[in-house]
C-alpha atoms as a PDB file:
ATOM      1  CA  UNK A   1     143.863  94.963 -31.038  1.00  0.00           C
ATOM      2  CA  UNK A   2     142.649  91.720 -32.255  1.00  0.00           C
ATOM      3  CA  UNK A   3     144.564  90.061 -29.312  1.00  0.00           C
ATOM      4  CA  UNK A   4     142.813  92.117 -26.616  1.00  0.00           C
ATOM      5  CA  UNK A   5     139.648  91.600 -28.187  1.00  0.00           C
ATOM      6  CA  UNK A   6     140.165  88.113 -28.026  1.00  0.00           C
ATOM      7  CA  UNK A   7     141.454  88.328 -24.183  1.00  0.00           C
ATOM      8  CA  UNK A   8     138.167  90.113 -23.685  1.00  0.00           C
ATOM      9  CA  UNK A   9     136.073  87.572 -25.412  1.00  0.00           C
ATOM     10  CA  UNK A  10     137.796  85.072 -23.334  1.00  0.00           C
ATOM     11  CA  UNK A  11     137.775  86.848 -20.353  1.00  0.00           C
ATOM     12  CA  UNK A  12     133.972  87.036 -20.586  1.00  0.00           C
ATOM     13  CA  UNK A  13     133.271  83.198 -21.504  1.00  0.00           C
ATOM     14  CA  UNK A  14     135.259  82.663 -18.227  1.00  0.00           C
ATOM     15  CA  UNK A  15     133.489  84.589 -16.341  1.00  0.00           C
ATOM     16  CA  UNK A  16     129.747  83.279 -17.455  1.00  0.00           C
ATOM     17  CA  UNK A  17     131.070  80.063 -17.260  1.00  0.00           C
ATOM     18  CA  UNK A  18     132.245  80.847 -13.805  1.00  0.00           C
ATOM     19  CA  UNK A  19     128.973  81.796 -13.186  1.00  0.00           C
ATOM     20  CA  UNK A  20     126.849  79.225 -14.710  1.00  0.00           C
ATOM     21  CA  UNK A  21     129.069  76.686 -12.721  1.00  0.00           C
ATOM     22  CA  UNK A  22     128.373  78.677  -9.356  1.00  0.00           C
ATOM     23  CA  UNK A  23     124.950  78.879 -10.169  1.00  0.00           C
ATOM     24  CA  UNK A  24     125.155  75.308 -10.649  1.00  0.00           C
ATOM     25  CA  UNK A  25     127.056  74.487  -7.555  1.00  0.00           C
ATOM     26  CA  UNK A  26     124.464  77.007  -5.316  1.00  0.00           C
ATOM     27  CA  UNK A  27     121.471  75.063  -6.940  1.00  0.00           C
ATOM     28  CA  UNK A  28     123.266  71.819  -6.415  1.00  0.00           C
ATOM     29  CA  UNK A  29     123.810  73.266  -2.603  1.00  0.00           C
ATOM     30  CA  UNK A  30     120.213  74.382  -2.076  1.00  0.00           C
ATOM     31  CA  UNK A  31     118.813  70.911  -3.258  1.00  0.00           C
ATOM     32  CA  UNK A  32     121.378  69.123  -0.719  1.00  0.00           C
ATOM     33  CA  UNK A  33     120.408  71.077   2.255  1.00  0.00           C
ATOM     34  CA  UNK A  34     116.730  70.437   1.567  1.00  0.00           C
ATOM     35  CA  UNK A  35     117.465  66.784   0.976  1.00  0.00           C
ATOM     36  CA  UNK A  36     119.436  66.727   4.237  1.00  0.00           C
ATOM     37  CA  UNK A  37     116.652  69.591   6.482  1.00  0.00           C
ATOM     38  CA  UNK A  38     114.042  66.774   5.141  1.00  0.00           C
ATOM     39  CA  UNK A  39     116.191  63.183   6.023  1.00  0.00           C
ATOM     40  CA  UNK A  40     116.616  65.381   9.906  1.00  0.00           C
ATOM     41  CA  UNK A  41     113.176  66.303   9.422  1.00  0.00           C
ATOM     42  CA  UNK A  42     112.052  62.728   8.900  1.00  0.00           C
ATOM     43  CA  UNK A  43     115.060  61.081  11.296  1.00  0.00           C
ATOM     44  CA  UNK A  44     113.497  63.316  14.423  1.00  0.00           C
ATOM     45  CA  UNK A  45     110.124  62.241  13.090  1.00  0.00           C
ATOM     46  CA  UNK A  46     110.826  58.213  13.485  1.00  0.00           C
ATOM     47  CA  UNK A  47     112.856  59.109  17.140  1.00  0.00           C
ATOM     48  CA  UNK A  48     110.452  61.120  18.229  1.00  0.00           C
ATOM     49  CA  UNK A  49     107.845  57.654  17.016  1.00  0.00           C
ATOM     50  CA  UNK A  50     110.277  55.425  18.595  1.00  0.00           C
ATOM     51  CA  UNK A  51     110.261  56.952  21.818  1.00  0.00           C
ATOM     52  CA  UNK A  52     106.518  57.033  22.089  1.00  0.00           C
ATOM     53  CA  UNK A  53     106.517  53.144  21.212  1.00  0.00           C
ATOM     54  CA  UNK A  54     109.259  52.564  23.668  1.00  0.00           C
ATOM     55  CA  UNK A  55     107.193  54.652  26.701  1.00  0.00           C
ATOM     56  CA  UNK A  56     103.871  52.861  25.684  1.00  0.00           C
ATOM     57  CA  UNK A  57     106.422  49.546  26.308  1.00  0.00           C
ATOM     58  CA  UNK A  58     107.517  50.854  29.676  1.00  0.00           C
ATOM     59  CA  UNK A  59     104.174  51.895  30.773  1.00  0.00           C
ATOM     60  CA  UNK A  60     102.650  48.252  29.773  1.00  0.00           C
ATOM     61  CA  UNK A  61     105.613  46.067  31.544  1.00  0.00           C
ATOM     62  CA  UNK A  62     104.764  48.694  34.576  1.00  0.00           C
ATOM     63  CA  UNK A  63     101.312  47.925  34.931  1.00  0.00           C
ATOM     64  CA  UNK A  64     102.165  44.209  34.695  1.00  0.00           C
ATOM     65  CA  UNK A  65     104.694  44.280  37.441  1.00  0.00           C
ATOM     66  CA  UNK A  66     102.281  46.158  39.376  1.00  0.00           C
ATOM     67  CA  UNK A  67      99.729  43.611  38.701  1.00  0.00           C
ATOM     68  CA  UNK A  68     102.143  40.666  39.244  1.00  0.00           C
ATOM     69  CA  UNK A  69     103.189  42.028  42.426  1.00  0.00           C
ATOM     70  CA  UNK A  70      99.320  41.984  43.912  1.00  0.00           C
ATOM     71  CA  UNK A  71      98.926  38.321  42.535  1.00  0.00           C
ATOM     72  CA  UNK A  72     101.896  37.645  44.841  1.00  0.00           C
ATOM     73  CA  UNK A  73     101.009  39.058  47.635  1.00  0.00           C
ATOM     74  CA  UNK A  74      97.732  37.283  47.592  1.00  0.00           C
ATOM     75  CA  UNK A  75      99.357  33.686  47.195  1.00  0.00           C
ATOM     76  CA  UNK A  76     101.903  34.929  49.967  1.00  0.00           C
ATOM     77  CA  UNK A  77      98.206  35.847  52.135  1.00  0.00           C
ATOM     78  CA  UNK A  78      96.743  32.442  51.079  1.00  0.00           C
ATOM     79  CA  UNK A  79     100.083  30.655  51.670  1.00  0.00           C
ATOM     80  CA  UNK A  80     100.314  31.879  55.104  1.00  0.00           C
ATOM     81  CA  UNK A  81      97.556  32.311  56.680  1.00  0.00           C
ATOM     82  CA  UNK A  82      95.182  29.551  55.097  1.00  0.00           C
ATOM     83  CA  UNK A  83      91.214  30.375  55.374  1.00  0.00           C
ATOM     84  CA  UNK A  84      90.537  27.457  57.236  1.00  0.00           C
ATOM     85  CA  UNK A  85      93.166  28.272  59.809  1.00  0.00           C
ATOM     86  CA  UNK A  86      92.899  32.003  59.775  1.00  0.00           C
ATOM     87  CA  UNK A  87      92.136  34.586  62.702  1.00  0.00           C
ATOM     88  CA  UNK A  88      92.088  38.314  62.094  1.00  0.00           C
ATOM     89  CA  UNK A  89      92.277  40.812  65.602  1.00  0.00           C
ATOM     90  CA  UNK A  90      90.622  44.252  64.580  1.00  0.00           C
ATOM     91  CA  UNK A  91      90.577  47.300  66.525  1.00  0.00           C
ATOM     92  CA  UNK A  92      87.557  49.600  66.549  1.00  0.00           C
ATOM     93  CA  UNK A  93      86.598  52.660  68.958  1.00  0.00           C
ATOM     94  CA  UNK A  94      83.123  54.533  69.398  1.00  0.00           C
ATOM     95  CA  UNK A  95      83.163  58.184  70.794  1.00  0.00           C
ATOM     96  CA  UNK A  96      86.350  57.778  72.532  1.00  0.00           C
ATOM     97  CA  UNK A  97      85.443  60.304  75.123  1.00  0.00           C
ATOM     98  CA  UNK A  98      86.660  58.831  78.208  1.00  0.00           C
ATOM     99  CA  UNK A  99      89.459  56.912  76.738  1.00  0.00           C
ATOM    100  CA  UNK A 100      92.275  57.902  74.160  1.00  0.00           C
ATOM    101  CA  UNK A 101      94.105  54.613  72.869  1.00  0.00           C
ATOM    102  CA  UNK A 102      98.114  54.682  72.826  1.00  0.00           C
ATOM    103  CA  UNK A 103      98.984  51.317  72.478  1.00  0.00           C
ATOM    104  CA  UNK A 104      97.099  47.988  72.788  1.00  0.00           C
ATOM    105  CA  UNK A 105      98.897  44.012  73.287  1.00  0.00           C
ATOM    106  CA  UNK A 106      97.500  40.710  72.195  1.00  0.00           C
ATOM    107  CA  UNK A 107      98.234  37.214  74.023  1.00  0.00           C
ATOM    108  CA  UNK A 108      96.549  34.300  72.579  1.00  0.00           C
ATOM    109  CA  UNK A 109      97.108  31.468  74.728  1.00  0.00           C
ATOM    110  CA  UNK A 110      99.479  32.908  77.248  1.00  0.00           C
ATOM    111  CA  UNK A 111     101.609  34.019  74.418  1.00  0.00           C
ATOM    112  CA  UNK A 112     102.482  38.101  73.200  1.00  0.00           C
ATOM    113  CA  UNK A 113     101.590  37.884  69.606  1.00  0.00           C
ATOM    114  CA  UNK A 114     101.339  41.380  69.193  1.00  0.00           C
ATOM    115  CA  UNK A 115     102.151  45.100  70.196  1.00  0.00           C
ATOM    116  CA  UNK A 116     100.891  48.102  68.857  1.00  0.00           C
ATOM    117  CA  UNK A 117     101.544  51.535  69.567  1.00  0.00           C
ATOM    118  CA  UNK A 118      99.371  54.205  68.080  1.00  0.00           C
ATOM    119  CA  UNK A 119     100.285  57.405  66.422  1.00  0.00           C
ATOM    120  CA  UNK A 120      97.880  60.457  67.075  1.00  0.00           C
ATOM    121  CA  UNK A 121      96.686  60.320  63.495  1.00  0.00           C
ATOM    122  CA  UNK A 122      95.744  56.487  63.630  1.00  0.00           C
ATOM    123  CA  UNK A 123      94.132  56.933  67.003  1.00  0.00           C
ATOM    124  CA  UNK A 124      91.873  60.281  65.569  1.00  0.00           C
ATOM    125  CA  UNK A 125      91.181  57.777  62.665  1.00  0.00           C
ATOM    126  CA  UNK A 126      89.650  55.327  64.894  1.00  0.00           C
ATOM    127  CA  UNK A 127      87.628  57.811  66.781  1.00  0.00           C
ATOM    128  CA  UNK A 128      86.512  58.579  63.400  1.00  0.00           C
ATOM    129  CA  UNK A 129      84.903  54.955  62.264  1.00  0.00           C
ATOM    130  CA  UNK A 130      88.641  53.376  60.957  1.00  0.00           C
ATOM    131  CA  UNK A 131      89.192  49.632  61.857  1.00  0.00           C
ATOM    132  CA  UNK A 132      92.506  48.847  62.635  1.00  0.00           C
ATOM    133  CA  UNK A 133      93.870  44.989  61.440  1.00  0.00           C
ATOM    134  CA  UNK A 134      96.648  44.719  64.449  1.00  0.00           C
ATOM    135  CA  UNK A 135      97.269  41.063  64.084  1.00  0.00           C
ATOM    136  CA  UNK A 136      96.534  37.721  62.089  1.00  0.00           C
ATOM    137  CA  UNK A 137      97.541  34.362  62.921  1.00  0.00           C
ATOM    138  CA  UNK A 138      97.231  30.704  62.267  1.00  0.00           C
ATOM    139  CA  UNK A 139      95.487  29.090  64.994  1.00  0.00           C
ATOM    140  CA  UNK A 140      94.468  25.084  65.596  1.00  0.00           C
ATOM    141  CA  UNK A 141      90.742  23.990  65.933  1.00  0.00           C
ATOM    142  CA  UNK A 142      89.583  23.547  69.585  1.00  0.00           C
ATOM    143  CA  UNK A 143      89.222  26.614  72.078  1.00  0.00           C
ATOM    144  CA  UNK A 144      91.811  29.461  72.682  1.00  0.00           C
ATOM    145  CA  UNK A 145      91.901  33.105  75.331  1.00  0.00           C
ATOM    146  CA  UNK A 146      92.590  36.035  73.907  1.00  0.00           C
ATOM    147  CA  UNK A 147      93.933  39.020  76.173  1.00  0.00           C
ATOM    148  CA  UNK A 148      93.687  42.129  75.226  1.00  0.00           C
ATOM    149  CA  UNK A 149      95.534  44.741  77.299  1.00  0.00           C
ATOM    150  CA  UNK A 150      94.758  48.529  76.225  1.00  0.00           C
ATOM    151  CA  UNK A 151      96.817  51.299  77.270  1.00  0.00           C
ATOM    152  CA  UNK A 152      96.232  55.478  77.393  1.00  0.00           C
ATOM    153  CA  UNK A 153      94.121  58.175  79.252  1.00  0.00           C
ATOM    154  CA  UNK A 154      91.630  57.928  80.838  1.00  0.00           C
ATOM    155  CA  UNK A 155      89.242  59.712  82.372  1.00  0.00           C
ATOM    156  CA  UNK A 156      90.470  63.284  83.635  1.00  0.00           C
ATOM    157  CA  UNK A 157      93.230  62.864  81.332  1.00  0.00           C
ATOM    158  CA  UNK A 158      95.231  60.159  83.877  1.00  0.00           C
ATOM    159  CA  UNK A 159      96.692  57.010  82.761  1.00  0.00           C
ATOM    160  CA  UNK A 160      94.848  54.092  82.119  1.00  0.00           C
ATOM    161  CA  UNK A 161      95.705  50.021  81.534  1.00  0.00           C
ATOM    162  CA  UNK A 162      92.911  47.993  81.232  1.00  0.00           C
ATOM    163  CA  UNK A 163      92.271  44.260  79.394  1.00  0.00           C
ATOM    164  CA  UNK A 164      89.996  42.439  78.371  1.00  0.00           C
ATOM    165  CA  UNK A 165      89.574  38.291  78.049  1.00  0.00           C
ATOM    166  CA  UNK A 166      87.420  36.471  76.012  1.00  0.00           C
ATOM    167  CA  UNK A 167      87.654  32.161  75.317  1.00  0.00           C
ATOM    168  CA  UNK A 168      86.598  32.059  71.633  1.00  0.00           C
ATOM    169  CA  UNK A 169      86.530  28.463  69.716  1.00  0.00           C
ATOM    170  CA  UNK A 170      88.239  28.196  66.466  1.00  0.00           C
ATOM    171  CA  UNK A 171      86.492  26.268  64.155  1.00  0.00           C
ATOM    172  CA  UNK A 172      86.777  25.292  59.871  1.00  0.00           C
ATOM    173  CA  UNK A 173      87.403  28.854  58.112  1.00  0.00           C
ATOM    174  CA  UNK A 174      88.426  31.872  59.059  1.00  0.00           C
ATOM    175  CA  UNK A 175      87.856  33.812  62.868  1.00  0.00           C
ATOM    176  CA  UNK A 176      87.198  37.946  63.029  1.00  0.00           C
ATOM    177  CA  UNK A 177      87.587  39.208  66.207  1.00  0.00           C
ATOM    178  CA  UNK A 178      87.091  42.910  67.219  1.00  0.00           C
ATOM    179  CA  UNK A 179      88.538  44.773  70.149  1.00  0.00           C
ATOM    180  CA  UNK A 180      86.003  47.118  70.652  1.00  0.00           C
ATOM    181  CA  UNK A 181      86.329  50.430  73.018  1.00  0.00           C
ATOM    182  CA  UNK A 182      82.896  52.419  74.087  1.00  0.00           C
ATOM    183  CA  UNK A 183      82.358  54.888  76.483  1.00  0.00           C
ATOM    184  CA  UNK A 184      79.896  54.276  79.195  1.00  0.00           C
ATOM    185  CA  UNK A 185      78.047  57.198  80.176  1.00  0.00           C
ATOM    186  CA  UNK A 186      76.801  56.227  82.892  1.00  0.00           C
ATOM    187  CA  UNK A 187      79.680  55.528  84.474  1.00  0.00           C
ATOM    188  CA  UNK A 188      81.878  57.984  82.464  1.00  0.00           C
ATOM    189  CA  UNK A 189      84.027  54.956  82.060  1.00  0.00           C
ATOM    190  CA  UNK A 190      85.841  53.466  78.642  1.00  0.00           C
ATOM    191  CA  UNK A 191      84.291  49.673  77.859  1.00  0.00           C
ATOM    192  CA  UNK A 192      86.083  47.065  76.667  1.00  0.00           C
ATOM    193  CA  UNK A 193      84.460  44.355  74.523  1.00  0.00           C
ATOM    194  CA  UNK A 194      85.505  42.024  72.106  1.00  0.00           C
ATOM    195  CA  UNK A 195      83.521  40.422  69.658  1.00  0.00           C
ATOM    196  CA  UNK A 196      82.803  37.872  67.348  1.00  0.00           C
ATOM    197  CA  UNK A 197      81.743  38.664  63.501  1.00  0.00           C
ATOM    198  CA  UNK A 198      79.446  36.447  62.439  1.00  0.00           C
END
């Protein structure tokens, strides 16, 4: 009897000790799964940081390639067509009852320097105030023609080519020239002017 009391005894300090070593092992469990919820908790914290810092970076360099990229195209403006050199061709229309603009060519000199056919939209744009730049070009001192030959419909909707000539003198700085196209009333005719800005 003594023996199984003893196998009893020792039977139950194994099994508390089993216990107090699994209690042991769950707190020592529970502690390490907070440690590591907190280190993933902190780990997505610093990413999630890092990735802000690193779009703030890419939005910076983005603005300063876009800003690069407008300081070079206005050296690549200066370095081609100088001020003192320069001559601008603009387009402009007013009314555009009689006439509707497809296309309109540019000879300087004898010389086709430019071709431009219009789209519906650019041509309503016109109509509606736009100025369109359809050529610029590096041209000497001393006195040049310009040709303008404009192409669409006319009146009662039939096809219509006319031009227009005017001698302009290029002096120091840059030239504006406008191709203007009116409609005479009178007439019920499209005009053709070009102009000088002052």
């Amino acid at each position: 009897m003594n023996k199984s009391i003893i196998t009893l005894a020792a039977a139950t300090m194994l099994t508390f000790s089993i216990v107090a070593v699994a209690q042991e092992a769950a707190s020592i469990d529970a502690d390490a799964m907070v440690a590591e919820a907190r280190s993933a908790e902190a780990a997505e914290s610093a990413s999630r940081n890092e990735f802000r810092n690193l779009d703030q970076d890419v939005q910076s360099l983005k603005k300063e390639v876009l800003d690069l990229n407008r300081d070079l195209f206005l050296l690549e403006e200066e370095l081609l067509f100088p001020a003192n050199s320069q001559v601008a061709f603009f387009i402009s229309m007013d009314v555009g009852e009689y006439f509707e603009l497809d296309s309109v060519q540019l000879k300087i000199d004898g010389k086709e320097v430019a071709n431009y056919l219009y789209t519906a939209r650019e041509a309503d744009a016109l109509i509606r105030g736009g100025v369109h730049r359809v050529h610029m070009a590096n041209l000497k001192t001393g006195e040049h023609e310009l040709i303008a030959i404009f192409t669409g419909k006319g009146p009662h909707v039939r096809d219509y080519r006319r031009g227009a000539t005017v001698t302009f003198d290029k002096g120091i700085g840059a030239k504006y020239l406008e191709l203007e196209i009116t409609d005479r009333v009178k007439k019920q005719q499209p005009e053709f002017e070009i102009k000088e800005w002052e």
